[in-house]
Protein backbone atom coordinates (compact mmCIF):
# COMPACT_ATOMS: atom_id res chain seq x y z
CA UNK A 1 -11.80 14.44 3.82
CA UNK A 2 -8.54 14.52 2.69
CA UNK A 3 -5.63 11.80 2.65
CA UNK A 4 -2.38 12.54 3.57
CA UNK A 5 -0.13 9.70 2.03
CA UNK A 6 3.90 9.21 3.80
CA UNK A 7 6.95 10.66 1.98
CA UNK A 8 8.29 8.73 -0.85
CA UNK A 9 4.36 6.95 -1.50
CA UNK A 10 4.76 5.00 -4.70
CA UNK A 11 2.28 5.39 -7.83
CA UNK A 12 0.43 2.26 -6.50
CA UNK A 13 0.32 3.35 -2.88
CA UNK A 14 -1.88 6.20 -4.25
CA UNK A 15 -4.09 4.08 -6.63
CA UNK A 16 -4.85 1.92 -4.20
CA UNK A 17 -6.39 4.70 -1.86
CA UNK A 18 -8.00 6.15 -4.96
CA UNK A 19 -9.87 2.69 -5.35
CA UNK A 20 -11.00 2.59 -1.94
CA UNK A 21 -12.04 5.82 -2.42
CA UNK A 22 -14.24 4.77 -5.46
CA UNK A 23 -15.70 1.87 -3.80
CA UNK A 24 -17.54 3.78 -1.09
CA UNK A 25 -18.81 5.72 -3.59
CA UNK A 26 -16.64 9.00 -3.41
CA UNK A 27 -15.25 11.17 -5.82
CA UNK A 28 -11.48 10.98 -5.65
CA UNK A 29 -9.15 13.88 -6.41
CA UNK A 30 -5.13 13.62 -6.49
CA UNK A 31 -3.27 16.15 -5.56
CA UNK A 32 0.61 16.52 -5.58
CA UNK A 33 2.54 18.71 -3.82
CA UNK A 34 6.23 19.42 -3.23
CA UNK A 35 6.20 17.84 -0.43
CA UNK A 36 3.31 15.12 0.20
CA UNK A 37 0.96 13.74 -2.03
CA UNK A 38 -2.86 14.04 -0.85
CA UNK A 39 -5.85 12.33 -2.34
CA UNK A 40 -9.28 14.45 -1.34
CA UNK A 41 -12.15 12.09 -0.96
CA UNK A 42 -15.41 14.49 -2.25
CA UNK A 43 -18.71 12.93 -1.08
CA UNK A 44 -21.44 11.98 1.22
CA UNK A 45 -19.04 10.09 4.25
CA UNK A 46 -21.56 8.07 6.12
CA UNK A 47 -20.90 5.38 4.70
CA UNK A 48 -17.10 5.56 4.90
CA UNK A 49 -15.32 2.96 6.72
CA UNK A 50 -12.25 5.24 7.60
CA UNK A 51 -9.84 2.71 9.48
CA UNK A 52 -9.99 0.86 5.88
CA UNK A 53 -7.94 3.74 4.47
CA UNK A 54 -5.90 5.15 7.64
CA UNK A 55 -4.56 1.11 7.45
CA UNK A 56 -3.68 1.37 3.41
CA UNK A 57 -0.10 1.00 2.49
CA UNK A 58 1.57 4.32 3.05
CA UNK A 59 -1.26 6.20 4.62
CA UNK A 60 0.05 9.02 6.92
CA UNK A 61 -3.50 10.15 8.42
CA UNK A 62 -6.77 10.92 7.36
CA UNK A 63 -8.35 15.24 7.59
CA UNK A 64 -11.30 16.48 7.26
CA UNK A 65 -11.84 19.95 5.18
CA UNK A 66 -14.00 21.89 6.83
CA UNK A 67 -14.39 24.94 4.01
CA UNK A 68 -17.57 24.56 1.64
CA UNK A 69 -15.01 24.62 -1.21
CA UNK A 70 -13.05 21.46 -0.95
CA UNK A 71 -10.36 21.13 -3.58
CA UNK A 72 -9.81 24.80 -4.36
CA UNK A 73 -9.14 24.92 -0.36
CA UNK A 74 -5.46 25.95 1.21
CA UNK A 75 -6.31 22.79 3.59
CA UNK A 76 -5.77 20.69 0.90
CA UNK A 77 -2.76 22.19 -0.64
CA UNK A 78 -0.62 24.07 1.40
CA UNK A 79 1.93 25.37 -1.25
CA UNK A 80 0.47 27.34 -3.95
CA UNK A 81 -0.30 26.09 -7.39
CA UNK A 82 1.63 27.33 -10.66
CA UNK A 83 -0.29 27.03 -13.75
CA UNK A 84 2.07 25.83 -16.68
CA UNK A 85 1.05 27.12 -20.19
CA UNK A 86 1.79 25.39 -23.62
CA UNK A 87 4.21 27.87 -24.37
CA UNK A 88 6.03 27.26 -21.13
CA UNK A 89 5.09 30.38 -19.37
CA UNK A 90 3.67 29.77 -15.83
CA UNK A 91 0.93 31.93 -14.22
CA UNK A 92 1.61 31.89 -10.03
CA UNK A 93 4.78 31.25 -7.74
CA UNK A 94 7.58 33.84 -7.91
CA UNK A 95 6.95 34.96 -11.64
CA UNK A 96 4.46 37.69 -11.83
CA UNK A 97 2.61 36.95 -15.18
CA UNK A 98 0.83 39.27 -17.91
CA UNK A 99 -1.67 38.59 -20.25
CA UNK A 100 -2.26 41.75 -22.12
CA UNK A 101 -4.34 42.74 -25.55
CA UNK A 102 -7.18 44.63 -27.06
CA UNK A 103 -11.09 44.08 -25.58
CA UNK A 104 -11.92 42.51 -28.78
CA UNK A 105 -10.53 41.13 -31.60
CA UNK A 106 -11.41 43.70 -34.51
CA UNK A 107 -9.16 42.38 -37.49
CA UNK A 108 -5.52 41.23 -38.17
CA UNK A 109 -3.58 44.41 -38.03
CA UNK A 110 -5.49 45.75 -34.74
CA UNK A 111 -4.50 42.32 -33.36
CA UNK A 112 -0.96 41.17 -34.69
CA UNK A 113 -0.04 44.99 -34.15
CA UNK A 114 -0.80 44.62 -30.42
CA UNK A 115 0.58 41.55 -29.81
CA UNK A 116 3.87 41.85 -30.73
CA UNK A 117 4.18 45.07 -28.70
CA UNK A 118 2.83 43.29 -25.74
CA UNK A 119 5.07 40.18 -26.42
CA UNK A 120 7.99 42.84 -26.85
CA UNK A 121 7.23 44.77 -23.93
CA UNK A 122 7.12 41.37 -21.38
CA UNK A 123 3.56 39.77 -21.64
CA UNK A 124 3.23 36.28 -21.75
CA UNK A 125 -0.03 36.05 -23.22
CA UNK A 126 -2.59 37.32 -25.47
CA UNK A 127 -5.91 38.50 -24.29
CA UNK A 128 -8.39 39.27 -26.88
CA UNK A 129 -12.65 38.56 -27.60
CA UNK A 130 -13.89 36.62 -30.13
CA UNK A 131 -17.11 36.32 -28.98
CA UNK A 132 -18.42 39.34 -26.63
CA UNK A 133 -21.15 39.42 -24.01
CA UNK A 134 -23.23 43.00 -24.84
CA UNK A 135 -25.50 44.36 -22.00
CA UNK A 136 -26.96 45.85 -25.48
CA UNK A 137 -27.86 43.37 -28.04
CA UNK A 138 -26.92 45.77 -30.57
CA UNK A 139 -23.70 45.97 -29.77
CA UNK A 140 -20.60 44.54 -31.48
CA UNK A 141 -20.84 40.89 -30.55
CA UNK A 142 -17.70 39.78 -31.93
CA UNK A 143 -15.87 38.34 -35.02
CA UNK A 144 -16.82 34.41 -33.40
CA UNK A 145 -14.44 31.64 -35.35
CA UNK A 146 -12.86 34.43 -37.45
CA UNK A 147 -11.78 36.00 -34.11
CA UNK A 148 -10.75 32.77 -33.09
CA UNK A 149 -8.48 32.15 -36.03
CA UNK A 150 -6.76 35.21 -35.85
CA UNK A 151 -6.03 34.80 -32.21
CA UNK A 152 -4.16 31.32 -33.73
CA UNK A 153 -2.11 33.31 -36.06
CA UNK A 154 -1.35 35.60 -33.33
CA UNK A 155 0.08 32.85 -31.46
CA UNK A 156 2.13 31.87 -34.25
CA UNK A 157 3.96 34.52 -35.01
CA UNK A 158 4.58 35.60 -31.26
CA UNK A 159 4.32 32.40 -29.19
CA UNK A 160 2.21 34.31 -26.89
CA UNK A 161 -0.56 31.59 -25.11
CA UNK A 162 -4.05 32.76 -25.96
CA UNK A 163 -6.64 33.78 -23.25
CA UNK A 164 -10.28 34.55 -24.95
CA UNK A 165 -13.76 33.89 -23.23
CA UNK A 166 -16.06 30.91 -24.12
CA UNK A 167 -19.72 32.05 -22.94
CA UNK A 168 -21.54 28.69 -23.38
CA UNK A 169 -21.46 24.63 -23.54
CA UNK A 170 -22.15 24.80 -27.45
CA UNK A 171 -19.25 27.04 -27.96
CA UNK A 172 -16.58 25.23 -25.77
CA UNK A 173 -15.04 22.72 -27.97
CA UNK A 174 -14.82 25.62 -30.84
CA UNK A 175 -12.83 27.66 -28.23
CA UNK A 176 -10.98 24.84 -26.59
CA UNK A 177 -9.82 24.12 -30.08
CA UNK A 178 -8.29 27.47 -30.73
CA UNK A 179 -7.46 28.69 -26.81
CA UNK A 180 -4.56 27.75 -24.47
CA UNK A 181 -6.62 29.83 -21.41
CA UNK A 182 -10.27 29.60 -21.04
CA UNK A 183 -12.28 32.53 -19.46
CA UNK A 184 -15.41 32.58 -17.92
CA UNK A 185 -16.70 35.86 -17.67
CA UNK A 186 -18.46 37.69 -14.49
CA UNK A 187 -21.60 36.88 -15.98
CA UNK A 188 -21.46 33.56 -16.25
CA UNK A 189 -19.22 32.49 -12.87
CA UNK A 190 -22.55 31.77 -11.43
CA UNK A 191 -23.26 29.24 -14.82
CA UNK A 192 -22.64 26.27 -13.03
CA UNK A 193 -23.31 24.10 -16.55
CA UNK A 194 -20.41 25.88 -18.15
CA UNK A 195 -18.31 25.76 -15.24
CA UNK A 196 -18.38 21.90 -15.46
CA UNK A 197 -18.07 21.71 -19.21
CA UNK A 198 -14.62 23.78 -18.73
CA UNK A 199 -13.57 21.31 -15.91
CA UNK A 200 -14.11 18.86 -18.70
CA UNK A 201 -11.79 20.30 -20.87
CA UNK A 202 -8.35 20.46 -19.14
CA UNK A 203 -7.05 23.35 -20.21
CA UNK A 204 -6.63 25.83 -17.59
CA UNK A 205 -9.37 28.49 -17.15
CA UNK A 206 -9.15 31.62 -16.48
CA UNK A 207 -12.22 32.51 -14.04
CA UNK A 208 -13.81 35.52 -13.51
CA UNK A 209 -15.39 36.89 -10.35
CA UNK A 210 -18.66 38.07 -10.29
CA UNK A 211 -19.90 41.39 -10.25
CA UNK A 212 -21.74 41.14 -6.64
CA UNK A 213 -19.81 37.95 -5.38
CA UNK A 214 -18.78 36.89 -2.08
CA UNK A 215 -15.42 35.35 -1.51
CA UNK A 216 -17.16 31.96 -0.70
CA UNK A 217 -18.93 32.42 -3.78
CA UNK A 218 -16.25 32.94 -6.33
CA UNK A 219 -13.79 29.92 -4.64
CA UNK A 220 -16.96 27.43 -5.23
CA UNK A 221 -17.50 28.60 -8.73
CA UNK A 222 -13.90 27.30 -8.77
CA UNK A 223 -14.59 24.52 -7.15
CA UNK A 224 -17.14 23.13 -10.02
CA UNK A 225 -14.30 23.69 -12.51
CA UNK A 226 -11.85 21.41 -9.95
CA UNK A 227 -14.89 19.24 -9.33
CA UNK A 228 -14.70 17.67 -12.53
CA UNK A 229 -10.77 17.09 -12.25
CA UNK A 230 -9.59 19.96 -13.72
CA UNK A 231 -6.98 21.69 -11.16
CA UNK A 232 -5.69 24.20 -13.78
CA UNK A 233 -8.06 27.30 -11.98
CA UNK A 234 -6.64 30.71 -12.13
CA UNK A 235 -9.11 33.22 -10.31
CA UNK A 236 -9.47 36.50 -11.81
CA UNK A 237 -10.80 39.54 -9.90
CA UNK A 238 -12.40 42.56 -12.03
CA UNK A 239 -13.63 44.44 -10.00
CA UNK A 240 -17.53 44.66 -8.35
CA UNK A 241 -20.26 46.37 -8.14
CA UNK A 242 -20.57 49.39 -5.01
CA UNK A 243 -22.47 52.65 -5.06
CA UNK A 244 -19.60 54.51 -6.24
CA UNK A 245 -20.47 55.88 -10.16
CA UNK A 246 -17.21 57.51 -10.50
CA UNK A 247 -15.34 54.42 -11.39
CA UNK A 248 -17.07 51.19 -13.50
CA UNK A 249 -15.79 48.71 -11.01
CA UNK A 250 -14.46 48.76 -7.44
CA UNK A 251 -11.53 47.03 -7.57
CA UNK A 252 -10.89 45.22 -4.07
CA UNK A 253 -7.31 44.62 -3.76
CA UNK A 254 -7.71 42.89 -0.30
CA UNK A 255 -9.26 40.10 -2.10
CA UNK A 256 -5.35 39.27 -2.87
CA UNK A 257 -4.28 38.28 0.36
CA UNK A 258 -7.78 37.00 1.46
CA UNK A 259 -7.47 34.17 -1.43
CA UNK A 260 -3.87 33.30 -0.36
CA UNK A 261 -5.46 32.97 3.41
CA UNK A 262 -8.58 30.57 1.76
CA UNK A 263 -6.69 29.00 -1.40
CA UNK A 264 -4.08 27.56 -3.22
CA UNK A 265 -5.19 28.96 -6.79
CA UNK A 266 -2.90 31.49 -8.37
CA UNK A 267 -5.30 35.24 -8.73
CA UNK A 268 -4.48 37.81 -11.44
CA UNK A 269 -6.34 40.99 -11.15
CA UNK A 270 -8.02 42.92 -14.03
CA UNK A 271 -7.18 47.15 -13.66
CA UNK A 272 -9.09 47.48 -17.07
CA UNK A 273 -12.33 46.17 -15.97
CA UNK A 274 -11.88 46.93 -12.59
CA UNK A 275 -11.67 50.61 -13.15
CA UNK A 276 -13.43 51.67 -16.43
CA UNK A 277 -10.60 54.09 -17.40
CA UNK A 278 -7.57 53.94 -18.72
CA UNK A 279 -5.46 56.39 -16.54
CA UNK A 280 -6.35 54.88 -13.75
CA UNK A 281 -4.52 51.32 -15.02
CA UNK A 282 -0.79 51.59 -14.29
CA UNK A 283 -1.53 52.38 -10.95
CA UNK A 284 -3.61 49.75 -10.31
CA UNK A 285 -1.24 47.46 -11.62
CA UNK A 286 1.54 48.68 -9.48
CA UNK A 287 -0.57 48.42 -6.43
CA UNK A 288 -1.62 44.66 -7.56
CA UNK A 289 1.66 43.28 -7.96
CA UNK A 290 2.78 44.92 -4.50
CA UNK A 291 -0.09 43.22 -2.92
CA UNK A 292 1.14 39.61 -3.69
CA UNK A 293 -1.39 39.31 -6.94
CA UNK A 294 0.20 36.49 -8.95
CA UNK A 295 -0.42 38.53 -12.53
CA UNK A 296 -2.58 40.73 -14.37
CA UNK A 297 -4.90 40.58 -17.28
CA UNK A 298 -4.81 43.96 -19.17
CA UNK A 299 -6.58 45.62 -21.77
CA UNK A 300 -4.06 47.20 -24.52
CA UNK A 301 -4.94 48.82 -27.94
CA UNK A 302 -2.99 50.68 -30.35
CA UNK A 303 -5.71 52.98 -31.16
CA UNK A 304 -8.21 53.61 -28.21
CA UNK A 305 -10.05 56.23 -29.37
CA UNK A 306 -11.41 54.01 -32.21
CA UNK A 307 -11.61 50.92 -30.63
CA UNK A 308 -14.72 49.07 -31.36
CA UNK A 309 -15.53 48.51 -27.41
CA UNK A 310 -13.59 49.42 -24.12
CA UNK A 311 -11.86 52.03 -25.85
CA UNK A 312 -12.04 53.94 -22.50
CA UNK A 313 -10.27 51.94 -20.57
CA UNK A 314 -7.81 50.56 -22.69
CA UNK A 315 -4.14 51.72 -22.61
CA UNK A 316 -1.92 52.35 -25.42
CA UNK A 317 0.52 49.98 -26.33
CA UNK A 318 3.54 52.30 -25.53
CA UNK A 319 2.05 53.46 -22.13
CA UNK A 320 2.01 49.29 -21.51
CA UNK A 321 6.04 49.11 -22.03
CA UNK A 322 6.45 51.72 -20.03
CA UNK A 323 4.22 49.96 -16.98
CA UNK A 324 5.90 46.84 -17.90
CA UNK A 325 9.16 49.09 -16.64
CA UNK A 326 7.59 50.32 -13.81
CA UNK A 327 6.63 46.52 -12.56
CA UNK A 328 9.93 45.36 -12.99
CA UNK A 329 11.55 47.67 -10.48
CA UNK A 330 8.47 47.09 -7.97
CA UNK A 331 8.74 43.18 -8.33
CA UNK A 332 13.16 43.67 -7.44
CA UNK A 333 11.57 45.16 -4.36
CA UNK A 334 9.94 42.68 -3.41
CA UNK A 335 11.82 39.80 -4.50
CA UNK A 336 9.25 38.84 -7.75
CA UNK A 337 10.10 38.71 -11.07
CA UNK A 338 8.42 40.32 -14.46
């Protein structure tokens, strides 16, 4: 149920529904838009005495949601939501946004190198692993807090906002500390525990469908994150899992406009994951941006051949300036900007 408070609704106007809300036992969620201000009311309604709100102070009318995924739901915002980063750089809305860097963090030079090409070239963040789920154990697992750190200094000396994955509840304060974008991988959008922990957090998260995920799925992972009062969500889609072995991922573009249909949460696509090699990338970003994706999350490296994982799909930095280029004149055709 959502509540759809009248034009010009003071601050108190909306507390007072939010304590009504409360006192029937509800979880309350505010949500502002351009336009109206609507407080979602999350909850078992049986008990709800309805004509107690509809008669509040500055109560327009009273909606039900009828999606699974409440908050995260287009029914409750109509306008879409723009993500605002601590370095000022947005992530939805007319600005198409990258966040762009190596697989992994592997030391200073691999890292500070990168980033101030990508910051050069037009990024607006820094992707990068500190700590790395393997499918191998014996894999390169990342550097951890020394990752972390360097990430920092990255951010320092660029102003770039930092995106790096936290994969579980004991780690999330560590990476909170040092991150300005939190991102749960594939693996874990179906940890439910960790999903609450980052709603806990407020700093926006960056989440990450799952390999075999439904739609419905991946906008109620979301929804956990929201659940907790944390409306900085920015779905990411990397591709999934089909019968095809040619490329690592399918990468389902329709998923772009499908989300705009379902939600109001901004969705940046991964052409690194989504494809498992590296020529394949520019195009995939072209096709992304063209398709009304809000962003992209890219894998860069200034050596690929000897990077320590995802070398294979990881462009070079100067083949990333020119695709940078190459979005620039797409987005003027479609009235975006890079």
């Amino acid at each position: 149920m959502i509540v759809v408070m009248k034009p010009g609704c003071a601050q108190q106007d909306v507390d007072h529904v939010v304590e009504l809300i409360r006192q029937y036992g509800l979880k309350d969620h505010v949500i502002v838009g351009t336009d109206r201000t609507v407080v979602a009311a999350i909850g078992d309604k049986r008990g709800l005495d309805m004509s107690a709100i509809e008669n509040a102070p500055m109560v327009d009318n009273m909606v039900p949601i009828l999606k699974p995924y409440k908050v995260a739901s287009k029914e409750v915002k109509r306008e879409p939501s723009v993500i605002r980063l601590p370095n000022g750089a947005t992530m939805g809305g007319k600005k198409f946004s990258v966040i762009a860097g190596p697989c992994s963090v592997e030391d200073e030079k691999q890292l500070l190198t990168t980033a101030e090409a990508v910051k050069k070239a037009g990024a607006i963040g820094l992707r990068g692993g500190a700590f790395k789920p393997r499918t191998n154990p014996y894999e390169f697992q990342g550097l951890g807090e020394a990752g972390l750190k360097l990430l920092a200094k990255a951010r320092e000396v660029t102003g770039l906002a930092v995106c790096t994955e936290v994969m579980s509840i004991d780690q999330m304060d560590l990476v909170a500390h040092y991150a300005d974008i939190l991102q749960i991988g594939t693996r874990n959008m179906h940890n439910f525990n960790l999903l609450a922990a980052a709603g806990k957090t407020q700093k926006p998260v960056m989440l990450k469908r799952g390999w075999s995920a439904e739609l419905k799925e991946f906008l109620l992972a979301a929804e956990y994150i929201m659940n907790e009062g944390n409306q900085q969500v920015i779905l990411c889609e990397r591709g999934i899992r089909t019968h095809e072995q040619y490329v690592r991922n399918t990468l389902p573009l329709a998923i772009i406009p499908a989300v705009k249909n379902e939600s109001h949460l901004p969705i940046v696509i991964d052409p690194s994951q989504g494809t498992g090699h590296a020529y394949m990338v520019p195009s995939m970003c072209k096709a992304s941006l063209a398709a009304g994706a809000d962003g992209l999350l890219i894998e860069v490296h200034p050596d690929p051949e000897h990077a320590m994982t995802d070398g294979a799909q990881s462009i070079t930095t100067d083949t990333f300036a020119k695709t940078m280029e190459e979005l620039r004149r797409i987005a003027d055709a479609v009235d975006r900007e890079v």
